[in-house]
C-alpha atoms as a PDB file:
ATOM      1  CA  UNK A   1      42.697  65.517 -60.405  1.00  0.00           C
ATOM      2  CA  UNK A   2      43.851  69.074 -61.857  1.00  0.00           C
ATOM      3  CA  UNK A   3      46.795  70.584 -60.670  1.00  0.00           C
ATOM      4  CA  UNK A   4      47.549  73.904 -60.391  1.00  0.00           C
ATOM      5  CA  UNK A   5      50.074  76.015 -60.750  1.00  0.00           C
ATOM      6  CA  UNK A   6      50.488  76.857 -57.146  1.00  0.00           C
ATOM      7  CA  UNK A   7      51.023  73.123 -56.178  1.00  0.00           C
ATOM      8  CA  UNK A   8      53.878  73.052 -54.024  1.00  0.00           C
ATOM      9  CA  UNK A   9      55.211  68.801 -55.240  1.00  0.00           C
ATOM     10  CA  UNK A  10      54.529  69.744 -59.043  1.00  0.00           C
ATOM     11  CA  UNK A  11      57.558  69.292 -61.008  1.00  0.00           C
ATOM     12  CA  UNK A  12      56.716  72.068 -63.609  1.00  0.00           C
ATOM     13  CA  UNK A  13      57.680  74.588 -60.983  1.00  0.00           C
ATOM     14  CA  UNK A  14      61.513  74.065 -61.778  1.00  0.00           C
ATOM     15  CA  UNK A  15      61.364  72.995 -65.314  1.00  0.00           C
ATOM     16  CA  UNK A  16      62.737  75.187 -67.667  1.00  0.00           C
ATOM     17  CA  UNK A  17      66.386  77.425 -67.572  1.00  0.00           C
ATOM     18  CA  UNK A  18      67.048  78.343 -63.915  1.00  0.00           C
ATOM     19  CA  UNK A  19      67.823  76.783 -60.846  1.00  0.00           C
ATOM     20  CA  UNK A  20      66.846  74.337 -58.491  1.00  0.00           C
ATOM     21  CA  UNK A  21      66.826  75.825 -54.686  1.00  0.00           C
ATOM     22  CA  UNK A  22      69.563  74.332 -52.328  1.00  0.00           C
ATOM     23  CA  UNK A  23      68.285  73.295 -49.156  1.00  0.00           C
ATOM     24  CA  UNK A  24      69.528  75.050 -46.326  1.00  0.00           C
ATOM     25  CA  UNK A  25      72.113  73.105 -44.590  1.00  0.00           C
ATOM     26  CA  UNK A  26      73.479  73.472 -40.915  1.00  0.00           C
ATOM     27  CA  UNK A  27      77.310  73.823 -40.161  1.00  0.00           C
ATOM     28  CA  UNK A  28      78.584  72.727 -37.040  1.00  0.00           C
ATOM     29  CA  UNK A  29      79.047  76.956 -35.813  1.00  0.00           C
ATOM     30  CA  UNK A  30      75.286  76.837 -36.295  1.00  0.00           C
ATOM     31  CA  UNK A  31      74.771  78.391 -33.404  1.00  0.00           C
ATOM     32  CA  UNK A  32      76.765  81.570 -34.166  1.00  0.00           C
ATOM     33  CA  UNK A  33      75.250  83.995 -36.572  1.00  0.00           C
ATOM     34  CA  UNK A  34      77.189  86.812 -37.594  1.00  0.00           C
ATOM     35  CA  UNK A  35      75.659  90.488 -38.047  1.00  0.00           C
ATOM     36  CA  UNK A  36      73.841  92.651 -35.197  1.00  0.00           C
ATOM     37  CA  UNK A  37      71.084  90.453 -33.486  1.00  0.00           C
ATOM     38  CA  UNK A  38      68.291  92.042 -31.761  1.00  0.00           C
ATOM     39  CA  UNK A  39      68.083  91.399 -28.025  1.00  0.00           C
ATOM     40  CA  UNK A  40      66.500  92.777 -24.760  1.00  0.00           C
ATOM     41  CA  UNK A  41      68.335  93.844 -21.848  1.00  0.00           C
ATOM     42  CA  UNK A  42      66.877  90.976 -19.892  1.00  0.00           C
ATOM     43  CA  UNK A  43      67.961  88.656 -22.377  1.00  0.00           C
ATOM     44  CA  UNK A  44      71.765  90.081 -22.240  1.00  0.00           C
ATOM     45  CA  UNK A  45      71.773  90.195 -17.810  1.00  0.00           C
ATOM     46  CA  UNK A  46      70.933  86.715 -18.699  1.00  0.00           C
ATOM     47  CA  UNK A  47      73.663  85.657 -20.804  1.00  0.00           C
ATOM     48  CA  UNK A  48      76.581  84.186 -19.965  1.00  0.00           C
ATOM     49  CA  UNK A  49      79.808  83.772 -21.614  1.00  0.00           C
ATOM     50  CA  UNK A  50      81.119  80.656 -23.548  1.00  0.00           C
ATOM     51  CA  UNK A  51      84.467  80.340 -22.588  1.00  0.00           C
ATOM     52  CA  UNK A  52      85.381  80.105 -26.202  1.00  0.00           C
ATOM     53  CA  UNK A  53      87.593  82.115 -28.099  1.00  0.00           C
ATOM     54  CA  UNK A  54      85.208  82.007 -31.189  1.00  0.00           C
ATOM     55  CA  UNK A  55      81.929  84.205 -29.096  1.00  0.00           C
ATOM     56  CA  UNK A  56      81.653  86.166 -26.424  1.00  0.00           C
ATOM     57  CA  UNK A  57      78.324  85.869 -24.768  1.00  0.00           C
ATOM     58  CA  UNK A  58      75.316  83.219 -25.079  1.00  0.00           C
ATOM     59  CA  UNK A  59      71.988  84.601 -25.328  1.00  0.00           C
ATOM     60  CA  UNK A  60      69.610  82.054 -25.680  1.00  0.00           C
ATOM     61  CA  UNK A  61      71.453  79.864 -27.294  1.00  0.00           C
ATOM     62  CA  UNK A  62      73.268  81.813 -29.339  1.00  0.00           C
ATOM     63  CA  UNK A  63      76.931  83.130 -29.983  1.00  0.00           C
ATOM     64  CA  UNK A  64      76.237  86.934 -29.898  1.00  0.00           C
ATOM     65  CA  UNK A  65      79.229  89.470 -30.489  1.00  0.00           C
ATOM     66  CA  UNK A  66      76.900  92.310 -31.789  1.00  0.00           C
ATOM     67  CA  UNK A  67      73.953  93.337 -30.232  1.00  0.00           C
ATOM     68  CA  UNK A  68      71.020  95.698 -30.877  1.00  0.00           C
ATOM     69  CA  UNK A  69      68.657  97.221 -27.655  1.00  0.00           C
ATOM     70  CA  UNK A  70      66.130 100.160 -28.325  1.00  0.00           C
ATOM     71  CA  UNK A  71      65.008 102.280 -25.341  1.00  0.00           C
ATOM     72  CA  UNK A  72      64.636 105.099 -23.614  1.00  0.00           C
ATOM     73  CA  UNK A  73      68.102 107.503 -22.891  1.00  0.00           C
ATOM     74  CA  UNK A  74      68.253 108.309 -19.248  1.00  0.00           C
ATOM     75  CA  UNK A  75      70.666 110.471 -17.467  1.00  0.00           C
ATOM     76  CA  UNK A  76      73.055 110.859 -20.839  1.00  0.00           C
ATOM     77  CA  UNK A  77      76.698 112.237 -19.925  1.00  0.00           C
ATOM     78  CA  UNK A  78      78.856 113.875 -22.764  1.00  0.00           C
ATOM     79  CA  UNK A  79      82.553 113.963 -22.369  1.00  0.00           C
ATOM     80  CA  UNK A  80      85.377 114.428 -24.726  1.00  0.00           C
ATOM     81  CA  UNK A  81      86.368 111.356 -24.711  1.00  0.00           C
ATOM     82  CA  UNK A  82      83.147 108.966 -24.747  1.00  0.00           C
ATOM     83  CA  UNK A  83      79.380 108.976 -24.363  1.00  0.00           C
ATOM     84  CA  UNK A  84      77.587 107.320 -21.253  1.00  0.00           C
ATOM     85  CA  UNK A  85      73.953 107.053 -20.316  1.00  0.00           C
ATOM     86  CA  UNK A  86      71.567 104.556 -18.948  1.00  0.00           C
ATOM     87  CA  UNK A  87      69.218 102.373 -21.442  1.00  0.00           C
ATOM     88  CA  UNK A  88      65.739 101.587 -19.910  1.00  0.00           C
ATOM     89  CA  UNK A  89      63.947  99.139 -22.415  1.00  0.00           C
ATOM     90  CA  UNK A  90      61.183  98.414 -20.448  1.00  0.00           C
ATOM     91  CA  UNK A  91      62.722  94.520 -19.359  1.00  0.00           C
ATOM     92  CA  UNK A  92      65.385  96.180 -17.817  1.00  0.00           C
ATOM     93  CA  UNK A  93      68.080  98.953 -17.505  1.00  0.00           C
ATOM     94  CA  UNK A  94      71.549  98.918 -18.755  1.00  0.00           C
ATOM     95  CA  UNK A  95      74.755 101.194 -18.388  1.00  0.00           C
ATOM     96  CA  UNK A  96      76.126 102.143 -21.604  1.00  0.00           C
ATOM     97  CA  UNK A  97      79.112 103.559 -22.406  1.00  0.00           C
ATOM     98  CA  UNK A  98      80.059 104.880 -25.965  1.00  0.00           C
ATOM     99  CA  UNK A  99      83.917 105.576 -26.924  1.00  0.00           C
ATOM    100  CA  UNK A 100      84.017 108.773 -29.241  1.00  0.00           C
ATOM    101  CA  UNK A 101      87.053 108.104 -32.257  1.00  0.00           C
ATOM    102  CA  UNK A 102      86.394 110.098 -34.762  1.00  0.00           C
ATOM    103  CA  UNK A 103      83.897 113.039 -35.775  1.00  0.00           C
ATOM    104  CA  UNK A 104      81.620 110.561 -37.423  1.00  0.00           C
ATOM    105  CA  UNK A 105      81.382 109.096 -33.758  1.00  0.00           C
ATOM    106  CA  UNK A 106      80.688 112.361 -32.412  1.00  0.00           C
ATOM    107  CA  UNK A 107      77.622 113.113 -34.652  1.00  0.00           C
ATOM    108  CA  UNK A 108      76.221 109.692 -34.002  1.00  0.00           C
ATOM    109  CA  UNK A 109      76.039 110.569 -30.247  1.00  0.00           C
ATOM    110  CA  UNK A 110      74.699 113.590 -30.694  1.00  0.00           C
ATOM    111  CA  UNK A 111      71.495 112.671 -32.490  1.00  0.00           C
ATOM    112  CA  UNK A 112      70.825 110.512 -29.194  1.00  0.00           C
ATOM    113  CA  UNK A 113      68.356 112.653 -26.291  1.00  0.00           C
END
């Protein structure tokens, strides 16, 4: 009988200067999303790679080029040249090794124990 404010099909919401919303609509590279995804190391033993020059691996579904993993440094080796320890997530372990190019790249690795 009353509506309020808060009702979600009132018009009154978007009366008045502004804009309407667009709704969000799906391209056909919907399955790639670009910036750093979050993933486990299971998830990336499990990937597999496309075959398409676009992506490089599949992880549930999705084109990943950029990934993100949090864990616990084991058995960290410093050399001039690169970086390379073992990342132990708790899903799974995984070798990584981390090419040193400039200073910047050399304080980054430091700050990892």
């Amino acid at each position: 009988m009353y509506a309020s404010q808060f009702d979600v099909g009132s018009a009154s919401l978007f009366s008045g200067g502004g804009f309407m919303p667009s709704q969000a609509t799906q391209t056909p590279d919907s399955g790639f999303v670009k910036g750093v995804l979050p993933f486990t190391v299971k998830q990336i033993s499990e990937a597999y790679h496309s075959n398409d020059d676009k992506s490089n691996f599949v992880v549930d579904g999705v084109d990943a080029a950029n990934v993100r993993l949090l864990g616990l440094v084991m058995n960290k080796t410093e050399r001039v040249t690169d970086v390379s320890f073992v990342l132990d997530d708790g899903t799974g372990r995984i070798d990584v090794n981390r090419w040193v190019n400039e200073t910047s790249d050399t304080n980054e690795m430091a700050i990892i124990q």
